[in-house]
Structure formats: structure tokens, C-alpha cells
PDB file of N, CA and C in Angstrom:
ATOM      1  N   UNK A   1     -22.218-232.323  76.894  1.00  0.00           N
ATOM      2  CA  UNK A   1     -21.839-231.269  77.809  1.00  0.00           C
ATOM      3  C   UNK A   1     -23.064-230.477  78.272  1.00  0.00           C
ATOM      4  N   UNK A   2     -24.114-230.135  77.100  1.00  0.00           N
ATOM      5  CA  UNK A   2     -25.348-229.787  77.760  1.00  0.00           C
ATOM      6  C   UNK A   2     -26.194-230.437  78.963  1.00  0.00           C
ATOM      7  N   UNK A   3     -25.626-231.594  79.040  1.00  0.00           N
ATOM      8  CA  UNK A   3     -26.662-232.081  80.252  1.00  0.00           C
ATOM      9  C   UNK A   3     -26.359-232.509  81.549  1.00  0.00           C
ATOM     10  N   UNK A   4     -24.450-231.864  81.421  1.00  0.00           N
ATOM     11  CA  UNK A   4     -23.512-231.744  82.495  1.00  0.00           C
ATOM     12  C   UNK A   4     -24.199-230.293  83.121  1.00  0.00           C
ATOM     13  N   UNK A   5     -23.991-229.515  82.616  1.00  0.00           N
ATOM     14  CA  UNK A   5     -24.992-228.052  82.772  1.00  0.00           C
ATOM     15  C   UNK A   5     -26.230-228.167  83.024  1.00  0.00           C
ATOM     16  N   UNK A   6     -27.024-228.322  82.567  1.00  0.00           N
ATOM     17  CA  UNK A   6     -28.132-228.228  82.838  1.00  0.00           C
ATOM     18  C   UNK A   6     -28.319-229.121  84.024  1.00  0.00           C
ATOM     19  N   UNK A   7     -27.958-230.220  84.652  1.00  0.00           N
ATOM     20  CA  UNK A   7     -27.975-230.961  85.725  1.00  0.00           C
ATOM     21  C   UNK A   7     -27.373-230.094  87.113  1.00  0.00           C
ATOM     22  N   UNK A   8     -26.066-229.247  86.779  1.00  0.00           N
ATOM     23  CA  UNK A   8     -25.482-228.451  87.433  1.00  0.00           C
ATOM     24  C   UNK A   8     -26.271-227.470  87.815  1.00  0.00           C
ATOM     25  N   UNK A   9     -27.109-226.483  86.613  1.00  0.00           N
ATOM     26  CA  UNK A   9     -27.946-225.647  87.458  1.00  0.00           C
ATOM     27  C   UNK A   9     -29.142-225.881  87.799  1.00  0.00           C
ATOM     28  N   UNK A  10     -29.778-227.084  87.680  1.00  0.00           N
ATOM     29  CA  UNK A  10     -31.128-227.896  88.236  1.00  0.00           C
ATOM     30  C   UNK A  10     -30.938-228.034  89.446  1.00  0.00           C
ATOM     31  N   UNK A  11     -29.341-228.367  89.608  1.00  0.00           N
ATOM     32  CA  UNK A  11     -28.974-228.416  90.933  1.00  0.00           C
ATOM     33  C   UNK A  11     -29.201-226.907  92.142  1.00  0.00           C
ATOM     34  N   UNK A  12     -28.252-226.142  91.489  1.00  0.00           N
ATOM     35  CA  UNK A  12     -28.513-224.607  92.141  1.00  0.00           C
ATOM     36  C   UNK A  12     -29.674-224.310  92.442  1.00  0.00           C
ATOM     37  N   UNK A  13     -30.537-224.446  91.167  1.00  0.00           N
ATOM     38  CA  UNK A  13     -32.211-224.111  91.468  1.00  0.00           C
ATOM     39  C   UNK A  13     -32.294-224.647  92.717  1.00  0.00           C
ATOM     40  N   UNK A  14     -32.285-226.081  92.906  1.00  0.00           N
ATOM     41  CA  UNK A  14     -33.066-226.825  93.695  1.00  0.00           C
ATOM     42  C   UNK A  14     -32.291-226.028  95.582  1.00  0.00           C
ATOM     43  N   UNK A  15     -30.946-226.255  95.202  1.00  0.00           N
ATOM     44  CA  UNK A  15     -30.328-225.519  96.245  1.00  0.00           C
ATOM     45  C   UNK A  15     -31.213-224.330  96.943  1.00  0.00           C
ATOM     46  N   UNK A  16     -31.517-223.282  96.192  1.00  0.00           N
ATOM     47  CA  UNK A  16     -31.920-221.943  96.126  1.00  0.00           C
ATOM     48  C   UNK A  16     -33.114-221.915  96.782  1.00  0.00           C
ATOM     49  N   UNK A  17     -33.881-223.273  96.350  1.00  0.00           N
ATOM     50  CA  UNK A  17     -35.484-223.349  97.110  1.00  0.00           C
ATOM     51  C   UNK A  17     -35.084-223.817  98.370  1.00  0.00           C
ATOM     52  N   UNK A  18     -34.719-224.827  98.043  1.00  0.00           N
ATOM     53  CA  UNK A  18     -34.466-225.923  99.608  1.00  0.00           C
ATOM     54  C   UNK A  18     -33.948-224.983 100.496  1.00  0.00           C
ATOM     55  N   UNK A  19     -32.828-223.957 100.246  1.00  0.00           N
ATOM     56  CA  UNK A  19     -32.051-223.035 101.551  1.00  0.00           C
ATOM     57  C   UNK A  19     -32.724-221.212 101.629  1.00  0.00           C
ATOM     58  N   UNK A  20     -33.463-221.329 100.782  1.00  0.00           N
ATOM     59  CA  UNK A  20     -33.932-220.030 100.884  1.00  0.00           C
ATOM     60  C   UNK A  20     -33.919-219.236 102.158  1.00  0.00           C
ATOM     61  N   UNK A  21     -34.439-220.285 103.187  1.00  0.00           N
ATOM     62  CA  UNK A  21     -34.176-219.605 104.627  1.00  0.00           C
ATOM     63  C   UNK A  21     -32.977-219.152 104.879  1.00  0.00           C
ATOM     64  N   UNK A  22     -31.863-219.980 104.400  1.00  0.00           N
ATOM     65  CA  UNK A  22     -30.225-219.731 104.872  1.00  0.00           C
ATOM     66  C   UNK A  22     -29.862-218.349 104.102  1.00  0.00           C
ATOM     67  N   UNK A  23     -30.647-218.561 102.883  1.00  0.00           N
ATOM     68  CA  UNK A  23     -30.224-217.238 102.051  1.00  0.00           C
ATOM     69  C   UNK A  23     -30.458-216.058 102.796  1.00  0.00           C
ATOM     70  N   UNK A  24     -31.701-216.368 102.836  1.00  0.00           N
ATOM     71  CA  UNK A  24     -32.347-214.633 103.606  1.00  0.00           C
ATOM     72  C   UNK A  24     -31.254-214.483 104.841  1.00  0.00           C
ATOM     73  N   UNK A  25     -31.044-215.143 105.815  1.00  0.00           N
ATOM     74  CA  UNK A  25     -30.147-215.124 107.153  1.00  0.00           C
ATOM     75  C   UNK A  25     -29.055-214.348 106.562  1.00  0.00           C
ATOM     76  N   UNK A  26     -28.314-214.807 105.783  1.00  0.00           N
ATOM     77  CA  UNK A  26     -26.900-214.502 104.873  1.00  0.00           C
ATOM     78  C   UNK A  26     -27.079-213.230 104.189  1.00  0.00           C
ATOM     79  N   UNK A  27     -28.281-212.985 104.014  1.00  0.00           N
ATOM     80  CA  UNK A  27     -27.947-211.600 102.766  1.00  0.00           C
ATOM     81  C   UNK A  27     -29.203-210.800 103.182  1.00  0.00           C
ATOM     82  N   UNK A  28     -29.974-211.054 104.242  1.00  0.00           N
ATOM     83  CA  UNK A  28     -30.925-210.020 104.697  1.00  0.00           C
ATOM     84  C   UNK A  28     -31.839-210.158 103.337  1.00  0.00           C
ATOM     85  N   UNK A  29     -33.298-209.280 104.399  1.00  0.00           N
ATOM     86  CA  UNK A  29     -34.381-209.150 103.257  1.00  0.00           C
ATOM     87  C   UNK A  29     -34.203-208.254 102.698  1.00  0.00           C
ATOM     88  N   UNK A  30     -35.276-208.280 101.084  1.00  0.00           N
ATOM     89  CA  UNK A  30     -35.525-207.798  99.841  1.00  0.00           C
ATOM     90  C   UNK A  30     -36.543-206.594 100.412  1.00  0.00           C
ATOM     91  N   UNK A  31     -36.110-205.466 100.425  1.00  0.00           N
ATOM     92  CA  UNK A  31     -37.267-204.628 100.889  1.00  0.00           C
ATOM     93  C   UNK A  31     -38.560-204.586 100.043  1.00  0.00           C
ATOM     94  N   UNK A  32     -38.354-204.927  98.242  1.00  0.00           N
ATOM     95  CA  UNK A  32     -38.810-204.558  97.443  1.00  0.00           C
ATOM     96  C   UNK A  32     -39.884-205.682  97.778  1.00  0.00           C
ATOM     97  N   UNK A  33     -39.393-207.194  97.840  1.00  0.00           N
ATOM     98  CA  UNK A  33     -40.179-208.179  98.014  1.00  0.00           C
ATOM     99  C   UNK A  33     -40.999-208.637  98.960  1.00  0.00           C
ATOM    100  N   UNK A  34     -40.310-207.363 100.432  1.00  0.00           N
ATOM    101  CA  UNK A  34     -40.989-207.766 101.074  1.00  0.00           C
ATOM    102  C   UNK A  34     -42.220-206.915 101.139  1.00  0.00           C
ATOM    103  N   UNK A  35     -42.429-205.920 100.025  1.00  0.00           N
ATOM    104  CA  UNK A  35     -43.374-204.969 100.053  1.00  0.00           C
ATOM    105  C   UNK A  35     -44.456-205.570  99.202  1.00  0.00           C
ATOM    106  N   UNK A  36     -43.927-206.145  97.935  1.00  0.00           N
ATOM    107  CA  UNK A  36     -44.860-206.514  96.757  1.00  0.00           C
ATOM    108  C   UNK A  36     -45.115-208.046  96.695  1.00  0.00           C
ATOM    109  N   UNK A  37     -44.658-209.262  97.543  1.00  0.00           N
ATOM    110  CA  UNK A  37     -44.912-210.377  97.523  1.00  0.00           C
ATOM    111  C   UNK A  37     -45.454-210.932  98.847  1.00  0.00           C
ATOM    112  N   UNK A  38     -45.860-209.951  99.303  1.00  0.00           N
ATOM    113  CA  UNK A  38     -47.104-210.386 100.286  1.00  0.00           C
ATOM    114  C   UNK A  38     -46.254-211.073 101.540  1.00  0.00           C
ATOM    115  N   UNK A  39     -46.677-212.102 101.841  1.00  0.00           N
ATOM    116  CA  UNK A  39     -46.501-212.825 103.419  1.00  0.00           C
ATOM    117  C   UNK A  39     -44.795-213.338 103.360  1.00  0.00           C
ATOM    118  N   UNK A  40     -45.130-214.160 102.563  1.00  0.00           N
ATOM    119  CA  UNK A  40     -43.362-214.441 102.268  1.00  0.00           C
ATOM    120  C   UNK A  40     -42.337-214.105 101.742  1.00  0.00           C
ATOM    121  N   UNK A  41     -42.498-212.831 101.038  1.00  0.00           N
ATOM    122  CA  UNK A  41     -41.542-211.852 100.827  1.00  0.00           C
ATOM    123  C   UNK A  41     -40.107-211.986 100.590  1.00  0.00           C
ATOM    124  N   UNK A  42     -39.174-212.054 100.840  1.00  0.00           N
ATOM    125  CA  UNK A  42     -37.755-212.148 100.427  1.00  0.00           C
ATOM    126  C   UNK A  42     -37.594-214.163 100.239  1.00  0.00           C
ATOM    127  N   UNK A  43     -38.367-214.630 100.946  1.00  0.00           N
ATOM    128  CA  UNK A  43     -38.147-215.991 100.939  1.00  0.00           C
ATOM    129  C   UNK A  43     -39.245-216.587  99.799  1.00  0.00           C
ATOM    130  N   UNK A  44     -40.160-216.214  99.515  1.00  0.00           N
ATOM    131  CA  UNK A  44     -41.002-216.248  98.350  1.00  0.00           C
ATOM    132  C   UNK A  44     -40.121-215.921  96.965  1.00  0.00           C
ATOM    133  N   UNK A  45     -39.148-214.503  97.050  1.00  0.00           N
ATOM    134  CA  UNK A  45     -38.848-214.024  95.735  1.00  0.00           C
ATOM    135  C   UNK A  45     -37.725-215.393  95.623  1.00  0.00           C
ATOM    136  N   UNK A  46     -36.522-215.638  96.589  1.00  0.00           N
ATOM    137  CA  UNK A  46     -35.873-216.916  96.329  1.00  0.00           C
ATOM    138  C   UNK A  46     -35.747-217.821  95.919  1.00  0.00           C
ATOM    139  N   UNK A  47     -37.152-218.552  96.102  1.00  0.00           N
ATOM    140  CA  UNK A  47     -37.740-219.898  95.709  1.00  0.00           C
ATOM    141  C   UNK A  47     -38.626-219.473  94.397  1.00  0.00           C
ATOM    142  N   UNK A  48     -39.098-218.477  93.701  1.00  0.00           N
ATOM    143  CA  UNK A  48     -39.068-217.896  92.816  1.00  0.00           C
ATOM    144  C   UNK A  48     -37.551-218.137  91.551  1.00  0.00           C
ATOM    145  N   UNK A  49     -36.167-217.400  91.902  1.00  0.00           N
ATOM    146  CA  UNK A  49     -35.890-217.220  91.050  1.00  0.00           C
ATOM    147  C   UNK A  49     -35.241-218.980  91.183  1.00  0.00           C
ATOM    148  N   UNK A  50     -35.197-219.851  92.646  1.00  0.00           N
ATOM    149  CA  UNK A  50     -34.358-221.105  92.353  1.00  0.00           C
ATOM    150  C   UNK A  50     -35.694-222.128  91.416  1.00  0.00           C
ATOM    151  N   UNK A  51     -36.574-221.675  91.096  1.00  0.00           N
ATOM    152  CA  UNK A  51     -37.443-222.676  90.382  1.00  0.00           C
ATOM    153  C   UNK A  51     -37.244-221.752  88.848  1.00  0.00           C
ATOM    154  N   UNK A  52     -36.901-220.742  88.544  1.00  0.00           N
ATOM    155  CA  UNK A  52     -36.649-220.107  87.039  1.00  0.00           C
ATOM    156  C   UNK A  52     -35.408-220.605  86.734  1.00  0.00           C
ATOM    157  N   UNK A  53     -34.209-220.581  87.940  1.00  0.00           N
ATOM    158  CA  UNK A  53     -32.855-221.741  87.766  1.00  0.00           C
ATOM    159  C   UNK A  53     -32.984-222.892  86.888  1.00  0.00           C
ATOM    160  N   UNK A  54     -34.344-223.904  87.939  1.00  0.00           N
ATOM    161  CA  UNK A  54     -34.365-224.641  87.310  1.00  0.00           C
ATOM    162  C   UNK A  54     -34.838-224.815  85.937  1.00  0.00           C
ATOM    163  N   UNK A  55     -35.933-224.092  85.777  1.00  0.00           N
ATOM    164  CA  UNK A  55     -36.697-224.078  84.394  1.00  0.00           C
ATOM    165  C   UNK A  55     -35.096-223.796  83.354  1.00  0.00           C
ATOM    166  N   UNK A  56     -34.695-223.071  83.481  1.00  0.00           N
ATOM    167  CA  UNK A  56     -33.777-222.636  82.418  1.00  0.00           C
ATOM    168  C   UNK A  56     -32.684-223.887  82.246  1.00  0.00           C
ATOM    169  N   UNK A  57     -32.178-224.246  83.199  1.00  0.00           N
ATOM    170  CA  UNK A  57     -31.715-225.357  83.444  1.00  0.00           C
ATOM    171  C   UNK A  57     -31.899-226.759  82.506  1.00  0.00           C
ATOM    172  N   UNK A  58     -33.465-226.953  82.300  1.00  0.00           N
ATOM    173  CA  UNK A  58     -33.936-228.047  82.053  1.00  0.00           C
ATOM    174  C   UNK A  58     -33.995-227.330  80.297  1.00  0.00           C
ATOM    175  N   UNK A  59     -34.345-226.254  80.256  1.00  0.00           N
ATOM    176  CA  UNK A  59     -34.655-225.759  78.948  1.00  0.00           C
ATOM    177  C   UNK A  59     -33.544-225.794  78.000  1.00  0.00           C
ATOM    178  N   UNK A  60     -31.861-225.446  78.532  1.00  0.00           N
ATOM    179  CA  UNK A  60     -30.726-225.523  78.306  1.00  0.00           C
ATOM    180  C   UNK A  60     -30.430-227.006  78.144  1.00  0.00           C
ATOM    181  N   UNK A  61     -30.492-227.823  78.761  1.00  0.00           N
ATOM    182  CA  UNK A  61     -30.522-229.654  78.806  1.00  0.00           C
ATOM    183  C   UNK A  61     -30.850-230.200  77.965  1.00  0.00           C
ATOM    184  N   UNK A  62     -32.426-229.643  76.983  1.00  0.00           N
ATOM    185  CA  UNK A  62     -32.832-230.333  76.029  1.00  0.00           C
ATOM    186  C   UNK A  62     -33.353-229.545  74.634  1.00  0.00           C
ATOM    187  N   UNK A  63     -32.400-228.490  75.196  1.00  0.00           N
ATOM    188  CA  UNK A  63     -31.691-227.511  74.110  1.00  0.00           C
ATOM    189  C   UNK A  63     -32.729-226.483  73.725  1.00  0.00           C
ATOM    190  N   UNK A  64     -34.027-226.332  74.390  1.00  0.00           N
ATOM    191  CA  UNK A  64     -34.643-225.222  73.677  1.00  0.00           C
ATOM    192  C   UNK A  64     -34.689-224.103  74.259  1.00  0.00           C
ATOM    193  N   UNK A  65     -33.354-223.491  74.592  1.00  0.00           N
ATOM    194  CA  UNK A  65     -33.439-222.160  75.146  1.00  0.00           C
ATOM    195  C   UNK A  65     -33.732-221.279  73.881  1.00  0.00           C
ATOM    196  N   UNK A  66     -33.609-222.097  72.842  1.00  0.00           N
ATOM    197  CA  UNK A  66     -34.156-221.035  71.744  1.00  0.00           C
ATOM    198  C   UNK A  66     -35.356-220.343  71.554  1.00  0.00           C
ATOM    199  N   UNK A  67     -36.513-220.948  72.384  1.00  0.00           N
ATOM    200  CA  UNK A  67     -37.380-220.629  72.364  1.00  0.00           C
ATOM    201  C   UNK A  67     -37.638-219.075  73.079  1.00  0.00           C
ATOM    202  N   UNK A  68     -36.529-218.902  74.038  1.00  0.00           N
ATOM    203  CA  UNK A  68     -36.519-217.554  74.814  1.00  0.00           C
ATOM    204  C   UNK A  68     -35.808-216.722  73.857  1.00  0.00           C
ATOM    205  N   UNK A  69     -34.680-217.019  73.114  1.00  0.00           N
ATOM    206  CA  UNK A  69     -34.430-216.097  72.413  1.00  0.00           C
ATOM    207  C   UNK A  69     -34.316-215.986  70.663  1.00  0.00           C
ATOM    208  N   UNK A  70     -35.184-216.542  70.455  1.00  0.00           N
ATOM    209  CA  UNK A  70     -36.084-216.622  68.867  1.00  0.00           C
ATOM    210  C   UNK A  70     -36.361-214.772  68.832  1.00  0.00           C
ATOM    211  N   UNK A  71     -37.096-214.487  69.740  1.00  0.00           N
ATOM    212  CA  UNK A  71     -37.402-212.782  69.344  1.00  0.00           C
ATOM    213  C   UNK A  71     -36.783-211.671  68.997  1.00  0.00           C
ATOM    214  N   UNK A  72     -35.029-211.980  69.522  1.00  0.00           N
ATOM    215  CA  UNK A  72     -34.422-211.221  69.572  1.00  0.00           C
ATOM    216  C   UNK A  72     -33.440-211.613  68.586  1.00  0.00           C
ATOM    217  N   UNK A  73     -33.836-212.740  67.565  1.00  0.00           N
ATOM    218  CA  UNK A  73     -32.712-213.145  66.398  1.00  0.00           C
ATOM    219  C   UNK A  73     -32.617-211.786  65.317  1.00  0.00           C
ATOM    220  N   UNK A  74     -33.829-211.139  64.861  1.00  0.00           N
ATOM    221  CA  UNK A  74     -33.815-209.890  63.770  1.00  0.00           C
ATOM    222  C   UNK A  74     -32.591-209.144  64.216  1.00  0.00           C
ATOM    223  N   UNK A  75     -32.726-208.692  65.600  1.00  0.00           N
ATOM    224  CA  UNK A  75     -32.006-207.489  66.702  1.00  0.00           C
ATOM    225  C   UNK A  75     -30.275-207.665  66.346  1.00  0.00           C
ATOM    226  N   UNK A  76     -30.026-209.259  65.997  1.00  0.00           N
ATOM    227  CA  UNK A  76     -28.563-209.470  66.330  1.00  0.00           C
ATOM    228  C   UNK A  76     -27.888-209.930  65.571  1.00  0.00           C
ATOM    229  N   UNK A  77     -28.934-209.688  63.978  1.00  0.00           N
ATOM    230  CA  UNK A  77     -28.060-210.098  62.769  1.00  0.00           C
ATOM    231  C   UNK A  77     -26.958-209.738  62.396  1.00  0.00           C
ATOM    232  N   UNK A  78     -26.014-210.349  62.056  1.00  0.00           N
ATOM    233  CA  UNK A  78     -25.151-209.778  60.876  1.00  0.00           C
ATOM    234  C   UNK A  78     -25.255-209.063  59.890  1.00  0.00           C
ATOM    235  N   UNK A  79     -24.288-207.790  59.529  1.00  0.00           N
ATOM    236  CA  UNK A  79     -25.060-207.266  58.403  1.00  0.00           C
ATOM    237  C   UNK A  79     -24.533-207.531  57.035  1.00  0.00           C
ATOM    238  N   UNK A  80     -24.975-207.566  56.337  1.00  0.00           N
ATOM    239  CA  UNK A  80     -24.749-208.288  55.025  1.00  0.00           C
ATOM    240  C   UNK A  80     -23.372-207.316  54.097  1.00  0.00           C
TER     241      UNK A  80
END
């Protein structure tokens, strides 16, 4: 089932880059991005978060999302 998922949002990622233009059209620019990411701005931050899609995606697939949240295992123990 993990690699039904993770294929699913590899997919989105990839979506997210490839249409970024359609996005921006659809939901207007990022004022924030278009201030702090220079030339490409709202279409830069897009293809941004559809390539972190994917990363997580692939990280979820071959199971080491643990690696993102190893830090926060102390935080969410059970208490004895």
C-alpha cells in the first residue's frame, strides 16, 4: 500500500511542477514569493513545494519518512 501512495503523490508533485503556470492563473500570485524569490516568484515557490511532494513521496515509498521525524520521537512518548 506504501507504494500505491507514494506513486500517487510522486504523481501530484510532478503535476504541481508541470502546471505551475495553470496554478498561478487559478489562484493568483504569492505576494510573499513574489517579493522573496526573485524573478519567478509564485511559479518558482510551486515547483518548489511540487518537487518537496515528490521528495516526501519517494521517502514515504521506501519507508524512511522516519528520518524526518526521528527528532520529534522524545516529544511524543508515552508516559510510563
Amino acid at each position: 500500500m506504501r507504494i500505491i501512495w507514494g506513486i500517487i503523490w510522486i504523481g501530484i508533485g510532478f503535476a504541481v511542477v508541470k502546471y505551475s503556470y495553470s496554478i498561478v492563473n487559478l489562484f493568483g500570485h504569492v505576494p510573499w514569493a513574489e517579493r522573496y524569490l526573485g524573478g519567478g516568484g509564485s511559479y518558482t515557490l510551486y515547483k518548489i513545494v511540487g518537487i518537496i511532494l515528490m521528495v516526501l513521496g519517494m521517502m514515504y515509498m521506501f519507508n524512511l519518512i522516519g528520518i524526518l521525524t526521528s527528532p520529534l520521537t522524545p516529544y511524543f512518548q508515552s508516559a510510563p
